[in-house]
Structure formats: structure tokens, C-alpha cells
Protein backbone atom coordinates (compact mmCIF):
# COMPACT_ATOMS: atom_id res chain seq x y z
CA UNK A 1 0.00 0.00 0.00
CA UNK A 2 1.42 3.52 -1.22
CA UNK A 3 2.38 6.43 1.12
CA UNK A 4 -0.41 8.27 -1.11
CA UNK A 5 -3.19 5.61 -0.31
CA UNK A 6 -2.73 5.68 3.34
CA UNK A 7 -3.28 9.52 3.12
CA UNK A 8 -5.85 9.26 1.23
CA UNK A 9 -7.62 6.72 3.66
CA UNK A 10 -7.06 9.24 6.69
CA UNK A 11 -7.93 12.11 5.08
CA UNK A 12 -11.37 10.32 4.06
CA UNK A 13 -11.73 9.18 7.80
CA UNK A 14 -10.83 12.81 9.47
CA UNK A 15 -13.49 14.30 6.57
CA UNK A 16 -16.01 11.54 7.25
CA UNK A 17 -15.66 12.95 10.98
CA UNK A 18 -16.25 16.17 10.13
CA UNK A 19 -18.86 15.93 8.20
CA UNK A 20 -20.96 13.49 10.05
CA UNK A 21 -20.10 13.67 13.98
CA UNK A 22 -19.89 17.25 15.11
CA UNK A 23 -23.06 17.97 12.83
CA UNK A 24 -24.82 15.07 14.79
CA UNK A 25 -23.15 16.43 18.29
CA UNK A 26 -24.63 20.06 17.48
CA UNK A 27 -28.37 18.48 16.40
CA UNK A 28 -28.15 16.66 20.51
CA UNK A 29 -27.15 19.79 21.63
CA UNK A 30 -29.61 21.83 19.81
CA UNK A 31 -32.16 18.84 21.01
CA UNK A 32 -31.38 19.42 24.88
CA UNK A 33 -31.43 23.36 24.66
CA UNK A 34 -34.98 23.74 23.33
CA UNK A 35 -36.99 20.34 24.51
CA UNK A 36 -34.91 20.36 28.11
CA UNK A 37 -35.58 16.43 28.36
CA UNK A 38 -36.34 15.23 31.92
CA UNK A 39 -33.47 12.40 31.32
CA UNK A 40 -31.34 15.20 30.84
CA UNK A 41 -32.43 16.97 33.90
CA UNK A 42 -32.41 13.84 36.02
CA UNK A 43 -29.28 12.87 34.77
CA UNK A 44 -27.59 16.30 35.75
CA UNK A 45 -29.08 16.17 39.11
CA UNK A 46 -27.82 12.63 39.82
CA UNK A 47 -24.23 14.34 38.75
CA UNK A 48 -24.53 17.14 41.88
CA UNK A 49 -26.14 14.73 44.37
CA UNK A 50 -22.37 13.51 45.37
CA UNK A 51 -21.82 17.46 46.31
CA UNK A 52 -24.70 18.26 47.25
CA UNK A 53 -23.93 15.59 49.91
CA UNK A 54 -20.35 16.76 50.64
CA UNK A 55 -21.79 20.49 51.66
CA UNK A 56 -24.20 18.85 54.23
């Protein structure tokens, strides 16, 4: 396998990144902003219980 295919095959797999996960990681932020999911909620309560224990 050439020099020139391998570079070819990463630069296809860093585009294919680009292209397809950070638009998909925007839409699930997007998502969480304007529905505010209770999943989301419950799961970034069950995040502060530990402190909110600590400060007790």
C-alpha cells in the first residue's frame, strides 16, 4: 500500500468525521437546549447529588 493511499484513507476518515459527527453532536445539543428532556435533567441532578452531599 502507497504512502499516497494511506493519506488518502485518513484524510477520508478525518473528513467523514467532520462531516458526520460534530453535525450530529450540534443536532443533541440543539435537542437538549430547546426540549430540556427530563433524562437530561435527572441525569444532571444525579451528577450534583455527590456534592450536594459533601456540603451537608
Amino acid at each position: 500500500m502507497s504512502m499516497l493511499y494511506r493519506l488518502l484513507i485518513a484524510f477520508g476518515i478525518i473528513l467523514s468525521h467532520l462531516i458526520i459527527i460534530f453535525p450530529m453532536a450540534e443536532l443533541f445539543l440543539a435537542y437538549i437546549i430547546i426540549f430540556n428532556p427530563l433524562w437530561f435533567r435527572e441525569f444532571l441532578r444525579s451528577l450534583d447529588e455527590p456534592a450536594m452531599e459533601k456540603s451537608e
